[in-house]
C-alpha atoms as a PDB file:
ATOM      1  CA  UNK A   1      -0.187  12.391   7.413  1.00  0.00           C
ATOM      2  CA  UNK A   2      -2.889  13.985   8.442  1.00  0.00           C
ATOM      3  CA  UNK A   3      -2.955  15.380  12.116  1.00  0.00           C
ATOM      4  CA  UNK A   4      -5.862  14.296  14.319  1.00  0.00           C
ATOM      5  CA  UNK A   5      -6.915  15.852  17.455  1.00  0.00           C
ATOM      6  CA  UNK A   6      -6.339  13.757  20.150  1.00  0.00           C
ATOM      7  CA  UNK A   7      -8.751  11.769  22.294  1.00  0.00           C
ATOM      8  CA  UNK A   8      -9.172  13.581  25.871  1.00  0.00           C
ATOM      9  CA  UNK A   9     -12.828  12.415  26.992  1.00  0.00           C
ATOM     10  CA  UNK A  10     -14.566  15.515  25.694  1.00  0.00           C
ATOM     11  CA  UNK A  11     -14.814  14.978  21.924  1.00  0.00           C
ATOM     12  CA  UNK A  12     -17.065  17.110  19.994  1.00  0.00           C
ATOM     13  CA  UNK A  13     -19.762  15.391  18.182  1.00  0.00           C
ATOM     14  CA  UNK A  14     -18.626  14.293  14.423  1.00  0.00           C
ATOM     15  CA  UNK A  15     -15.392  14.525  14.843  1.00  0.00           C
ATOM     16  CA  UNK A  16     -12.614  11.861  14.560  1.00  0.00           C
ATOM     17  CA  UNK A  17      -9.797  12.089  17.033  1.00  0.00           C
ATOM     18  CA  UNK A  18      -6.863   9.545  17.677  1.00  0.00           C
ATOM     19  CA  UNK A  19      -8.339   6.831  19.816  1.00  0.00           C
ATOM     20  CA  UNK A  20      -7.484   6.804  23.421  1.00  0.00           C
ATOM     21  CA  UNK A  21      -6.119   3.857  24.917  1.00  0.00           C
ATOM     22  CA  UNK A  22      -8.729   3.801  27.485  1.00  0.00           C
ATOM     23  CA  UNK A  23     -11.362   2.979  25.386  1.00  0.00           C
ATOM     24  CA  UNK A  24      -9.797  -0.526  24.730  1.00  0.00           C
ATOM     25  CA  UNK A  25     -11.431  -2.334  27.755  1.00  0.00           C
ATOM     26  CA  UNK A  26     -13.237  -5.662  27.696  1.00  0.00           C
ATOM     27  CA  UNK A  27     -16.315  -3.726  28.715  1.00  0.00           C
ATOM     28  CA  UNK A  28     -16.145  -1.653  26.070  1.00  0.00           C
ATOM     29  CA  UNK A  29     -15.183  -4.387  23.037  1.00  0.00           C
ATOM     30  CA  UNK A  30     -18.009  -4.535  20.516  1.00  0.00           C
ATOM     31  CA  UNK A  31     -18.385  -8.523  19.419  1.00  0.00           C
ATOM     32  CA  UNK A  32     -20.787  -7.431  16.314  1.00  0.00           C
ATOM     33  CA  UNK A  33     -19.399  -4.664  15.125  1.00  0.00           C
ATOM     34  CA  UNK A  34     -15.694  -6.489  15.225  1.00  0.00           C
ATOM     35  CA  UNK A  35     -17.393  -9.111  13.258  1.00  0.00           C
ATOM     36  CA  UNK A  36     -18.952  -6.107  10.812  1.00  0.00           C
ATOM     37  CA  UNK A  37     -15.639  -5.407   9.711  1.00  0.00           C
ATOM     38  CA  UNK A  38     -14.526  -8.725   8.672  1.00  0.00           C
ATOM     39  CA  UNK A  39     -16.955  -9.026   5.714  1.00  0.00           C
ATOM     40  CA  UNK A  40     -17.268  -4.946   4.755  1.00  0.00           C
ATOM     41  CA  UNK A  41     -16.138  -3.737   1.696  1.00  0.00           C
ATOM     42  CA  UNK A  42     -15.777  -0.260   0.262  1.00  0.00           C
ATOM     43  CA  UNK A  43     -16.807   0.846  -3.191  1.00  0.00           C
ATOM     44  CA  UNK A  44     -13.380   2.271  -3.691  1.00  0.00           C
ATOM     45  CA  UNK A  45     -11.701  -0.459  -2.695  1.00  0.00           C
ATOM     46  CA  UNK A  46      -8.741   1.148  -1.056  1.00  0.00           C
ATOM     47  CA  UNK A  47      -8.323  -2.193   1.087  1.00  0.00           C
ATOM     48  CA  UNK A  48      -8.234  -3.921  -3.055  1.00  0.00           C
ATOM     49  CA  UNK A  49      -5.579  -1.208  -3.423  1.00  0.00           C
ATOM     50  CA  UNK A  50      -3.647  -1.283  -0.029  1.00  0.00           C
ATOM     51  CA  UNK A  51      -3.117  -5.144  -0.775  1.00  0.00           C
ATOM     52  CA  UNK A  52      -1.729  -4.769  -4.147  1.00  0.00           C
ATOM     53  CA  UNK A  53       0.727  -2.149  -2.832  1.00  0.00           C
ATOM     54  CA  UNK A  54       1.674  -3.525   0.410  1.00  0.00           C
ATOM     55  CA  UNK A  55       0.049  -7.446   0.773  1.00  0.00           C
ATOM     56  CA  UNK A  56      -0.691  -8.108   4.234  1.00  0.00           C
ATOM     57  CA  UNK A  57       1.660  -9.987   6.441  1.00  0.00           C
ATOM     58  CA  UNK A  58       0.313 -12.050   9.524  1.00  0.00           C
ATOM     59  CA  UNK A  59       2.908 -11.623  12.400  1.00  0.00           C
ATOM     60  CA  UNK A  60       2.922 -11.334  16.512  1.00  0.00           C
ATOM     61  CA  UNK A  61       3.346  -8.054  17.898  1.00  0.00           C
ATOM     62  CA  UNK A  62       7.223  -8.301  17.645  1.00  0.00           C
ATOM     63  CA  UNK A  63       8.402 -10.360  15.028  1.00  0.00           C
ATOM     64  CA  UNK A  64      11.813 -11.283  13.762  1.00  0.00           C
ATOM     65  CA  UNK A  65      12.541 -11.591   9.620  1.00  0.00           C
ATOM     66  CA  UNK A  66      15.447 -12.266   7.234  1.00  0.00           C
ATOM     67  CA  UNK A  67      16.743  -9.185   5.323  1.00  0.00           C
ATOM     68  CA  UNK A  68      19.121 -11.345   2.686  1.00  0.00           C
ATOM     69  CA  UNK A  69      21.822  -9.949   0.608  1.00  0.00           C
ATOM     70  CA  UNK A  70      20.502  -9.102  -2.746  1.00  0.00           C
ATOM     71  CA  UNK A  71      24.077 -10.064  -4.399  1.00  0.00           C
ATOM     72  CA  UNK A  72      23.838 -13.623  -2.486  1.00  0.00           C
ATOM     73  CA  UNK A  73      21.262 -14.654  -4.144  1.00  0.00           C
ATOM     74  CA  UNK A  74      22.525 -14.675  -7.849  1.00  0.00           C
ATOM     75  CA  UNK A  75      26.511 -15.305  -6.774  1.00  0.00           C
ATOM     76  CA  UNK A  76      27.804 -18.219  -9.310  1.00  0.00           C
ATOM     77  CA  UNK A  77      30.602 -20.228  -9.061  1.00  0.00           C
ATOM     78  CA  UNK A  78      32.947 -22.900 -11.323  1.00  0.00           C
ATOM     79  CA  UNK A  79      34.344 -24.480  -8.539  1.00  0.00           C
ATOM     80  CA  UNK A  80      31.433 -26.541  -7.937  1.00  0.00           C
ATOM     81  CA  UNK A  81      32.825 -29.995  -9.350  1.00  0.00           C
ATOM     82  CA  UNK A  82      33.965 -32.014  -5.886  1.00  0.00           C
ATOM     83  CA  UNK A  83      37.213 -34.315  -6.188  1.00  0.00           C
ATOM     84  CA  UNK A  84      37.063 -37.826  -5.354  1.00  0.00           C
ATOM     85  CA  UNK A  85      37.447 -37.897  -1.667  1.00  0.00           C
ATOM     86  CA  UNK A  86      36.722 -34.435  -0.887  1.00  0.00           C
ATOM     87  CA  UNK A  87      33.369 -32.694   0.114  1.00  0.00           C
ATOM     88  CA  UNK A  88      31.403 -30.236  -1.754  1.00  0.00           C
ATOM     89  CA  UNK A  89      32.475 -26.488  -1.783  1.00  0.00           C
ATOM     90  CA  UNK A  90      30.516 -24.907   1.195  1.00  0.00           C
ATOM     91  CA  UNK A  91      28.686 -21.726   0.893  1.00  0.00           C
ATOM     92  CA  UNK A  92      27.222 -19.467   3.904  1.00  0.00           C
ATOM     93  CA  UNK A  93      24.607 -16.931   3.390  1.00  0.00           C
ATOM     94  CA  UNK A  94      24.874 -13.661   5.502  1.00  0.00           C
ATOM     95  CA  UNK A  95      21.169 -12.305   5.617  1.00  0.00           C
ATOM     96  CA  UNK A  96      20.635 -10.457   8.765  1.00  0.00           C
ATOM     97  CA  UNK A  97      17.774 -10.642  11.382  1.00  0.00           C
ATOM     98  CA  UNK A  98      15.631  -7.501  11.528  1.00  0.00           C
ATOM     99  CA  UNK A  99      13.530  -7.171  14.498  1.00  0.00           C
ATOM    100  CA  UNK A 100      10.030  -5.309  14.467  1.00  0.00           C
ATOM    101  CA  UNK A 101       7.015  -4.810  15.854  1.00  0.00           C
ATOM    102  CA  UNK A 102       3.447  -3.907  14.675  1.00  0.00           C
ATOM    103  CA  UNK A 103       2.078  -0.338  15.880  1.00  0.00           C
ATOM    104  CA  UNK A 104      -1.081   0.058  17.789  1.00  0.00           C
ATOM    105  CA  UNK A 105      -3.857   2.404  15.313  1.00  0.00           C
ATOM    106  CA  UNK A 106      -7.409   3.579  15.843  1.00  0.00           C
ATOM    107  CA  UNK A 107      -9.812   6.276  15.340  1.00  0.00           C
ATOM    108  CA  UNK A 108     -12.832   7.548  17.627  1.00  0.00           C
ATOM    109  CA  UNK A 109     -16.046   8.930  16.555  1.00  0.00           C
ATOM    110  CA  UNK A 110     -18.447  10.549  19.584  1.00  0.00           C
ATOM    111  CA  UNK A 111     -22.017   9.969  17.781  1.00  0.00           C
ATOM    112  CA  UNK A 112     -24.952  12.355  19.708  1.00  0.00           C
ATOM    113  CA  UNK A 113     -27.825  10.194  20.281  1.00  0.00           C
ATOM    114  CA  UNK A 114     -29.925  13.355  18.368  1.00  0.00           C
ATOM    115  CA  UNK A 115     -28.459  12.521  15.902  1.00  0.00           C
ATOM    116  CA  UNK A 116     -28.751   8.469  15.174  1.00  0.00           C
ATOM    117  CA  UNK A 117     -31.312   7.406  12.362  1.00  0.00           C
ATOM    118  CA  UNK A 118     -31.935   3.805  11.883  1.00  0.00           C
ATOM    119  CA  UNK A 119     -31.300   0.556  13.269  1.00  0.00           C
ATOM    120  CA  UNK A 120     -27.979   0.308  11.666  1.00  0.00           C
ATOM    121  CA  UNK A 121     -26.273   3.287  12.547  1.00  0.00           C
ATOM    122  CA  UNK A 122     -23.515   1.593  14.351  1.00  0.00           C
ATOM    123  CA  UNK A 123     -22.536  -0.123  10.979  1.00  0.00           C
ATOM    124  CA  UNK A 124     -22.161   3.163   9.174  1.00  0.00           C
ATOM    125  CA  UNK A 125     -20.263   5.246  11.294  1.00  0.00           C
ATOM    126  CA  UNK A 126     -17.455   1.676  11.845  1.00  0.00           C
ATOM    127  CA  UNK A 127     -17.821   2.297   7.829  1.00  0.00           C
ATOM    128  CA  UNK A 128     -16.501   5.753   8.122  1.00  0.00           C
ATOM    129  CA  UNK A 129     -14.296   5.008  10.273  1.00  0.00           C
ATOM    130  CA  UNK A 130     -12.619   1.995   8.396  1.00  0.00           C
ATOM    131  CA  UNK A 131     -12.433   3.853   5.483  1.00  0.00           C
ATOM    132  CA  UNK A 132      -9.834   6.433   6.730  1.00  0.00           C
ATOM    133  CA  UNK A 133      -7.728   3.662   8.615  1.00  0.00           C
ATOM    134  CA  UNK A 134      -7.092   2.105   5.428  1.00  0.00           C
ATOM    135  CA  UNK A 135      -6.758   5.418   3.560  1.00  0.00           C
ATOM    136  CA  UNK A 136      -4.424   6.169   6.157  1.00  0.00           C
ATOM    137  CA  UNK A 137      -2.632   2.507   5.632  1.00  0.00           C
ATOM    138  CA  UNK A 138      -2.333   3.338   1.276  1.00  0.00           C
ATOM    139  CA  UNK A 139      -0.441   7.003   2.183  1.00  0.00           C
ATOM    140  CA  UNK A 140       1.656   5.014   4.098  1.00  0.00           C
ATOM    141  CA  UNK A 141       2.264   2.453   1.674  1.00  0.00           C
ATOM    142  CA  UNK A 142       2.640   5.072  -1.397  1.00  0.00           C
ATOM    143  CA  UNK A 143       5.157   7.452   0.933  1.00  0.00           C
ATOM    144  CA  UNK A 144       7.238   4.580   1.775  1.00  0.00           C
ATOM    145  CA  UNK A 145       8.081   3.274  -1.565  1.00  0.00           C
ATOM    146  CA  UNK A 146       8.645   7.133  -2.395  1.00  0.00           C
ATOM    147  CA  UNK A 147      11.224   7.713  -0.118  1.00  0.00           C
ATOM    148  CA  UNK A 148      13.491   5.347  -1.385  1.00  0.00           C
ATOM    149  CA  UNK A 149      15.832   7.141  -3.635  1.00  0.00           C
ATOM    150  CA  UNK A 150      15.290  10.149  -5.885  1.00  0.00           C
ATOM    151  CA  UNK A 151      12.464   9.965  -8.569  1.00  0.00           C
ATOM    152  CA  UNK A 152      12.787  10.180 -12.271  1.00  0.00           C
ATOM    153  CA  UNK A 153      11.340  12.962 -13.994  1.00  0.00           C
ATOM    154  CA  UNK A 154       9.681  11.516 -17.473  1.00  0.00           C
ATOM    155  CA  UNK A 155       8.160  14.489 -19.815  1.00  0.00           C
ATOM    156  CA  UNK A 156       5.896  12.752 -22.467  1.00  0.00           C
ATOM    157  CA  UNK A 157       4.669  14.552 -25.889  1.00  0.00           C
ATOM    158  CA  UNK A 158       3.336  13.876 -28.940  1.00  0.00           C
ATOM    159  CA  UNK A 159       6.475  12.688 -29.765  1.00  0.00           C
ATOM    160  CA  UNK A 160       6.992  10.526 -26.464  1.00  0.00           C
ATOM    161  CA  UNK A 161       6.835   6.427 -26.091  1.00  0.00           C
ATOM    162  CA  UNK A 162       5.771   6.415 -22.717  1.00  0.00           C
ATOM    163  CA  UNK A 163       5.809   2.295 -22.893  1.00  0.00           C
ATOM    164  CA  UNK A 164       9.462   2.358 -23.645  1.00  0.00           C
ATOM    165  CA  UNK A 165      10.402   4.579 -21.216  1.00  0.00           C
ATOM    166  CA  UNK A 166       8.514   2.118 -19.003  1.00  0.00           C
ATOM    167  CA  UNK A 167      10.861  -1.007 -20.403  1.00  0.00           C
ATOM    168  CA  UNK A 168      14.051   0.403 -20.285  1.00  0.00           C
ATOM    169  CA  UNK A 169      12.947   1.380 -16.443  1.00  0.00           C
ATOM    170  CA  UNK A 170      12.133  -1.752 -15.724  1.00  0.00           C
ATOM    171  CA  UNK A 171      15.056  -3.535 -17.297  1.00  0.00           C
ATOM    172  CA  UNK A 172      17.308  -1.386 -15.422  1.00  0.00           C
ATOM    173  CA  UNK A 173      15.207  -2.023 -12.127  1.00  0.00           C
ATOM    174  CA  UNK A 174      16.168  -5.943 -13.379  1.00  0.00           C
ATOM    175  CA  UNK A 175      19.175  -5.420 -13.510  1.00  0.00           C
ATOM    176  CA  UNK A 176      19.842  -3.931 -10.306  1.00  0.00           C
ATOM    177  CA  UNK A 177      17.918  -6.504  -8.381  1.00  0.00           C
ATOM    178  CA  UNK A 178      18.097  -9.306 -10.515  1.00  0.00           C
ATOM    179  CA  UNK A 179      14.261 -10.049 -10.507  1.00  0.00           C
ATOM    180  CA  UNK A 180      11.830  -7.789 -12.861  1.00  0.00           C
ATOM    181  CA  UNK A 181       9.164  -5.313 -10.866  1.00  0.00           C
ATOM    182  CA  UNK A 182       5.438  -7.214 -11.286  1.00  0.00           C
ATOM    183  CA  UNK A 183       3.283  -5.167 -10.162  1.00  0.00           C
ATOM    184  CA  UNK A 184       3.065  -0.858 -11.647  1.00  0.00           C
ATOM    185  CA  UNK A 185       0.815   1.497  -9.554  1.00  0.00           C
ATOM    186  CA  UNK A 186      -0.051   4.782 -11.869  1.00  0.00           C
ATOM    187  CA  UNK A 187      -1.453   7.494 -10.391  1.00  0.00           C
ATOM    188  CA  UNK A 188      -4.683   8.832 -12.580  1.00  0.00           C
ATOM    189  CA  UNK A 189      -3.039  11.677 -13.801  1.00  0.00           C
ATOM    190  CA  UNK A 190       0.069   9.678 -14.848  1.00  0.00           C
ATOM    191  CA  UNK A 191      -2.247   7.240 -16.749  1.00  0.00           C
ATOM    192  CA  UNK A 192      -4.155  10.222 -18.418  1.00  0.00           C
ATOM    193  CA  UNK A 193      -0.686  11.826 -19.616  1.00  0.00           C
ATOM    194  CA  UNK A 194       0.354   8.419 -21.262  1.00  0.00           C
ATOM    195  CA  UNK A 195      -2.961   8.375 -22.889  1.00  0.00           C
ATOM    196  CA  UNK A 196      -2.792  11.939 -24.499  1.00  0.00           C
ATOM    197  CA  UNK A 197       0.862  11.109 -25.537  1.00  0.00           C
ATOM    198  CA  UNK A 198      -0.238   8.430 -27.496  1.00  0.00           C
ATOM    199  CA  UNK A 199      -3.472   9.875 -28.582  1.00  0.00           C
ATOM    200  CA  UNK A 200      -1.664  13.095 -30.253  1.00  0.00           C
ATOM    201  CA  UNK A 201      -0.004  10.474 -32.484  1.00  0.00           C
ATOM    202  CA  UNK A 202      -1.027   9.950 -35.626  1.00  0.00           C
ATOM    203  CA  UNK A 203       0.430   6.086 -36.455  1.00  0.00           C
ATOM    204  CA  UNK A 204      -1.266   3.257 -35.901  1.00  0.00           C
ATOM    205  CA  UNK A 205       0.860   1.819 -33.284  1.00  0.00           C
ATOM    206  CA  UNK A 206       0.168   4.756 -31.276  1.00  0.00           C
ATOM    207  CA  UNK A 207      -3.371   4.809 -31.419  1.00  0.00           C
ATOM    208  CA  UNK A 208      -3.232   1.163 -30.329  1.00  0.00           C
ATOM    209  CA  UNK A 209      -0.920   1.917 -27.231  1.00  0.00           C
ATOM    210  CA  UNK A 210      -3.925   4.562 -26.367  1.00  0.00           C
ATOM    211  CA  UNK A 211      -6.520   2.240 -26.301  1.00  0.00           C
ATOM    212  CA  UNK A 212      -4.906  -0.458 -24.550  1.00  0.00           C
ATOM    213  CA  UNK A 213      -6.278  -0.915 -20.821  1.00  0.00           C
ATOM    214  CA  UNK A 214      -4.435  -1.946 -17.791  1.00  0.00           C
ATOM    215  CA  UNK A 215      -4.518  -5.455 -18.680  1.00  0.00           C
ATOM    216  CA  UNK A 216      -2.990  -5.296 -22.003  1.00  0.00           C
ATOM    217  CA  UNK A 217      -0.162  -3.616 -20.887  1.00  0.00           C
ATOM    218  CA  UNK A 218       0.409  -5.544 -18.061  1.00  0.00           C
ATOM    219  CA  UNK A 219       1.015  -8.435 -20.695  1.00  0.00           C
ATOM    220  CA  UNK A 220       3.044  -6.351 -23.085  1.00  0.00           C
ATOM    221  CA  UNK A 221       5.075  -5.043 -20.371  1.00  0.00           C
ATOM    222  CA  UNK A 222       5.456  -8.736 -18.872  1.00  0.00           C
ATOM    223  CA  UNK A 223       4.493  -8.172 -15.283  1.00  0.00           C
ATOM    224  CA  UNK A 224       2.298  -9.322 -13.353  1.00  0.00           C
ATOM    225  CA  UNK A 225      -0.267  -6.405 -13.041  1.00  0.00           C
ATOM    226  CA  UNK A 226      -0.977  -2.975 -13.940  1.00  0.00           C
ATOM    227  CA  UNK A 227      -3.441  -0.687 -11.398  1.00  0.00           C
ATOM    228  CA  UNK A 228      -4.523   2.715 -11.612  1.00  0.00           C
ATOM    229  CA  UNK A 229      -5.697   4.390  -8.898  1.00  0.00           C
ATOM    230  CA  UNK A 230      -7.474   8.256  -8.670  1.00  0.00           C
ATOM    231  CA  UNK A 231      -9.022   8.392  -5.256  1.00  0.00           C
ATOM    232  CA  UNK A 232      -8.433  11.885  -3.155  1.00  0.00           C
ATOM    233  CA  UNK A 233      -8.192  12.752   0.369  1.00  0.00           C
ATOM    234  CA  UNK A 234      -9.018  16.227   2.027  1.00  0.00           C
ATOM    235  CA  UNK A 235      -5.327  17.428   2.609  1.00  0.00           C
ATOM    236  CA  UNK A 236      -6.838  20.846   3.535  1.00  0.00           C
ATOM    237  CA  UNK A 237      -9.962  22.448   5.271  1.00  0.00           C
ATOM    238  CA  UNK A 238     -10.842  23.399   1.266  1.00  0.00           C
ATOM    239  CA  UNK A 239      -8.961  20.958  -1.039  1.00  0.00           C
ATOM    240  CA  UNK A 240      -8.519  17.218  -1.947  1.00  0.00           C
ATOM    241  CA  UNK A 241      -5.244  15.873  -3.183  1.00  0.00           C
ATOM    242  CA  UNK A 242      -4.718  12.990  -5.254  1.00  0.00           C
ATOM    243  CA  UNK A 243      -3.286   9.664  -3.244  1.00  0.00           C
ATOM    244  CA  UNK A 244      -0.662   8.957  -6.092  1.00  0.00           C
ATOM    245  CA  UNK A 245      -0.916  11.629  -8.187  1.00  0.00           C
ATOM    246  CA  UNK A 246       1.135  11.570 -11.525  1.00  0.00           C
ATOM    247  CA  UNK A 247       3.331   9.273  -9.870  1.00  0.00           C
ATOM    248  CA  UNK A 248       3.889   5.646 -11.506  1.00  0.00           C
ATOM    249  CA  UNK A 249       5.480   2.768  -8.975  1.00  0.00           C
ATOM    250  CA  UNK A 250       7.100  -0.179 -10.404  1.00  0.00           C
ATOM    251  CA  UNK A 251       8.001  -2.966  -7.024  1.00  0.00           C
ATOM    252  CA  UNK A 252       7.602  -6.445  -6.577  1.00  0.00           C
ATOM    253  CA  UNK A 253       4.842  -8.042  -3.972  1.00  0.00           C
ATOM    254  CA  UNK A 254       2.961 -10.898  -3.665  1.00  0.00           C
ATOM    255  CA  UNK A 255       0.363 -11.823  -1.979  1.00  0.00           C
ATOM    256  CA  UNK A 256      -0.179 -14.719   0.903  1.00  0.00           C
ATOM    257  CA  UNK A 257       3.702 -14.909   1.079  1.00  0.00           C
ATOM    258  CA  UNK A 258       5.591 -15.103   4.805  1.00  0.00           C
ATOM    259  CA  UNK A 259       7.313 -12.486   6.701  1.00  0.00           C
ATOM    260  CA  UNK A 260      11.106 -13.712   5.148  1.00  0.00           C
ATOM    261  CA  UNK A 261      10.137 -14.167   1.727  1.00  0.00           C
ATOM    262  CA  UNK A 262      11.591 -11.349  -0.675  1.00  0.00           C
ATOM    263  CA  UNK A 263       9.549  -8.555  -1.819  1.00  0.00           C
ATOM    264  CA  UNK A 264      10.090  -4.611  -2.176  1.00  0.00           C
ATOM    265  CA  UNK A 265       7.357  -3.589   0.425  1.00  0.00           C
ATOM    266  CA  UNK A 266       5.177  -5.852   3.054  1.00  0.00           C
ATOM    267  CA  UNK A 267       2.782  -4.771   5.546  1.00  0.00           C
ATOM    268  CA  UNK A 268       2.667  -6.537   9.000  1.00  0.00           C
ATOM    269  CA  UNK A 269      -0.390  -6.614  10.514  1.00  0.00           C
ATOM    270  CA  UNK A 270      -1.146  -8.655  14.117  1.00  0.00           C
ATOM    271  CA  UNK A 271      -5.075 -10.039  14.481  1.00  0.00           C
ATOM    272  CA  UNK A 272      -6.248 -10.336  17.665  1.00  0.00           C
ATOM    273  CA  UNK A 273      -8.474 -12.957  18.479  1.00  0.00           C
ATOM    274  CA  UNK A 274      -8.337 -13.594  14.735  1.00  0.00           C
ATOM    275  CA  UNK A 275      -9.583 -10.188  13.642  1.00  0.00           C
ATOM    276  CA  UNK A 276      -7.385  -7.722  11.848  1.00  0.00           C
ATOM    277  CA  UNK A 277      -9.769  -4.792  13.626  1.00  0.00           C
ATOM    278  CA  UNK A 278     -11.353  -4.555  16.651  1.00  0.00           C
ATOM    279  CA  UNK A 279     -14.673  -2.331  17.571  1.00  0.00           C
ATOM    280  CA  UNK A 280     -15.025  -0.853  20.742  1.00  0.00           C
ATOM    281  CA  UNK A 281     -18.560   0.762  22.053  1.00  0.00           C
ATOM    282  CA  UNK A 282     -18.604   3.404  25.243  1.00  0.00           C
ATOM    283  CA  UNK A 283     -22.044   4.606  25.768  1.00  0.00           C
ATOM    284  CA  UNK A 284     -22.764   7.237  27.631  1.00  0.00           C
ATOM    285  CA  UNK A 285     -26.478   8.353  28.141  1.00  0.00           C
ATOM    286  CA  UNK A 286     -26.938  10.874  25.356  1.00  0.00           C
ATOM    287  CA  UNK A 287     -24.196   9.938  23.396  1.00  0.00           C
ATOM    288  CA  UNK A 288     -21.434   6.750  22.437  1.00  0.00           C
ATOM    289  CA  UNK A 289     -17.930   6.918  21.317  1.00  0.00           C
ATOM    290  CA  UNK A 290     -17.034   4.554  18.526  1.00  0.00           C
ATOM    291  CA  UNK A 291     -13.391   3.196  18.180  1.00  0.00           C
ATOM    292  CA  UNK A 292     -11.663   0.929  15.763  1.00  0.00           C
ATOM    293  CA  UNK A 293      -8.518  -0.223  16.048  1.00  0.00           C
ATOM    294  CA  UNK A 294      -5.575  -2.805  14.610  1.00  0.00           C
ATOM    295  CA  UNK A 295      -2.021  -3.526  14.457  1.00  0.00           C
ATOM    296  CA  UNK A 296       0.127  -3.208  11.840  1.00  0.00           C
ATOM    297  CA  UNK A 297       3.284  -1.837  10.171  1.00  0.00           C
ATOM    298  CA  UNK A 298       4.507  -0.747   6.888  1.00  0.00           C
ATOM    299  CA  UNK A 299       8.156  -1.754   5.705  1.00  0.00           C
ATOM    300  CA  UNK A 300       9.951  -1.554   2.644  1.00  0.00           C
ATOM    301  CA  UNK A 301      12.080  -4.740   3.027  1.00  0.00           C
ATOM    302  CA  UNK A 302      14.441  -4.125  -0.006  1.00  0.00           C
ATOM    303  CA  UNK A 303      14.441  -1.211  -1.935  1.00  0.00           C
ATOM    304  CA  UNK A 304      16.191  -3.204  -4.652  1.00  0.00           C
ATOM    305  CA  UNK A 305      14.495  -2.559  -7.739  1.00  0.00           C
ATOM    306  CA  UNK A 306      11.756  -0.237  -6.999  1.00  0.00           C
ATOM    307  CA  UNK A 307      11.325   2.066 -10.013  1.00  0.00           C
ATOM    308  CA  UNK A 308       9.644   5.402  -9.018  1.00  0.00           C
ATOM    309  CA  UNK A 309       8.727   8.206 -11.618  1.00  0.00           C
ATOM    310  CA  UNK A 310       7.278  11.260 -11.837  1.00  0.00           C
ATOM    311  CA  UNK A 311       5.091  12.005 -15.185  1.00  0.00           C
ATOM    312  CA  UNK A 312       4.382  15.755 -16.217  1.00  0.00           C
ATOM    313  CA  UNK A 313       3.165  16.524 -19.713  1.00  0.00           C
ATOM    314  CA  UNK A 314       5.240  18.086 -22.465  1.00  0.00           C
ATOM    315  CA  UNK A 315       4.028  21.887 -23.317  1.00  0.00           C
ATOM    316  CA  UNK A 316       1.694  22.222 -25.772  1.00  0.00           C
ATOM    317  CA  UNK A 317       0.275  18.758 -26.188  1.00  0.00           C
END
């Protein structure tokens, strides 16, 4: 992740720094702005994004959830008849309790009052500032499902089936975990390389594969749904890197579930006073620091069936 400069009181104008925990006093706590955030939406939609990766989780600010055993769950027996008299055969489950807690986030802005235009200028700079705590929240999301275990290299060519590469990964991912992936993140570039596979193909059934659009191969893959996703953040003073990159993620999430239902990846995030952000205003008389902050906590809570790949395109196609 990016690293911030912190927050010591003298910010320069423009710049983002980690908020200071100062700043989050009663006197400070913006009631309109706070309610800004609940209805803003970005044309990206990395929040669209950050939910189908990691869906959002409403816990306390420690909270207690079931890790099961992935083997319990499909276990089968043929001892399950009872004998006249007797009582059925009893079975015990040995999921353990994880404990957690969500982590305190937030940026600061210092805006110089030279500088404001409009009546709304508030709004825009909460705007900016949303927009890189939920950029922030995606990395997180994409680098934790990439850590588990070691990624498969896939090379696709003209004479490549990209789809069936993508089948027999997720049957094995079914067979490890017992339930098929239903959701696939590809990164742009991984999406573009399937395309030109299929497009260097001269048969019909390729050319068909090559037109088909998330959607359709969401259905002829049977999962849920298929996402591709190309936005960049500045990883350097002078460059932009892609989020995913030529990466392809194949996990299971669902959204509006509870902390102990199963699912690869969740993200835990504590409202406060029923707001998943808070806005915080500390004028000063030629200039006021904006802060937004939250609470929450990315967790992969089985790594059972993730499927993780790396695409790179065969020479010479």
């Amino acid at each position: 992740m990016e690293l911030l400069p912190q927050d010591f009181g003298n910010n320069e104008k423009g710049i983002v720094c980690a908020a200071n925990e100062s700043r989050f006093s009663a006197a400070n706590y913006s009631e309109p702005l706070t309610a800004f955030t609940v209805g803003w939406r970005d044309r990206e939609d990395i929040e669209g994004m950050l939910n189908f990766v990691a869906p959002a989780i409403h816990v306390g600010k420690r909270f207690e959830f079931k890790r099961g055993e992935n083997v319990e769950a499909f276990l089968s027996e043929d001892d399950d008849v009872r004998a006249i008299g007797a009582s059925f055969k009893r079975v015990e489950f040995s999921g353990s309790s994880v404990m957690g807690k969500t982590l305190n986030k937030g940026l600061t802005v210092r805006v110089d009052h030279d500088d404001v235009v409009g009546d709304d200028w508030q709004e825009r700079y909460v705007q900016v500032l949303l927009k890189r705590l939920y950029r922030n929240e995606l990395r997180r999301a994409i680098a934790a499902l990439g850590a588990v275990g070691e990624a498969a290299e896939l090379i696709w060519g003209d004479d490549s089936n990209p789809d069936g590469d993508l089948r027999l990964a997720l049957s094995a991912a079914t067979d490890e975990s017992g339930v098929r992936p239903n959701r696939i993140l590809f990164g742009e570039g991984a999406w573009d390389v399937r395309a030109n596979s299929y497009d260097g193909q001269n048969v019909a059934a390729a050319q068909r594969s090559a037109a088909m659009g998330p959607e359709e191969l969401a259905r002829k893959l049977f999962v849920d749904s298929i996402r591709v996703f190309g936005a960049r953040y500045q990883s350097t003073a002078s460059a932009k890197s892609k989020i995913v990159g030529n990466d392809i993620y194949a996990f299971s999430a669902q959204d509006g579930i509870v902390k102990d239902e199963p699912a690869n990846i969740k993200r835990f995030v504590t409202p406060v006073d029923g707001n998943n952000f808070r806005v915080y205003g500390e004028e000063h008389s030629k200039y006021t620091d904006i802060t937004v902050e939250h609470y929450s906590n990315i967790m992969v809570t089985s790594s059972a069936g993730i499927v993780h790949a790396v695409v790179a395109e065969a020479s010479g196609v």
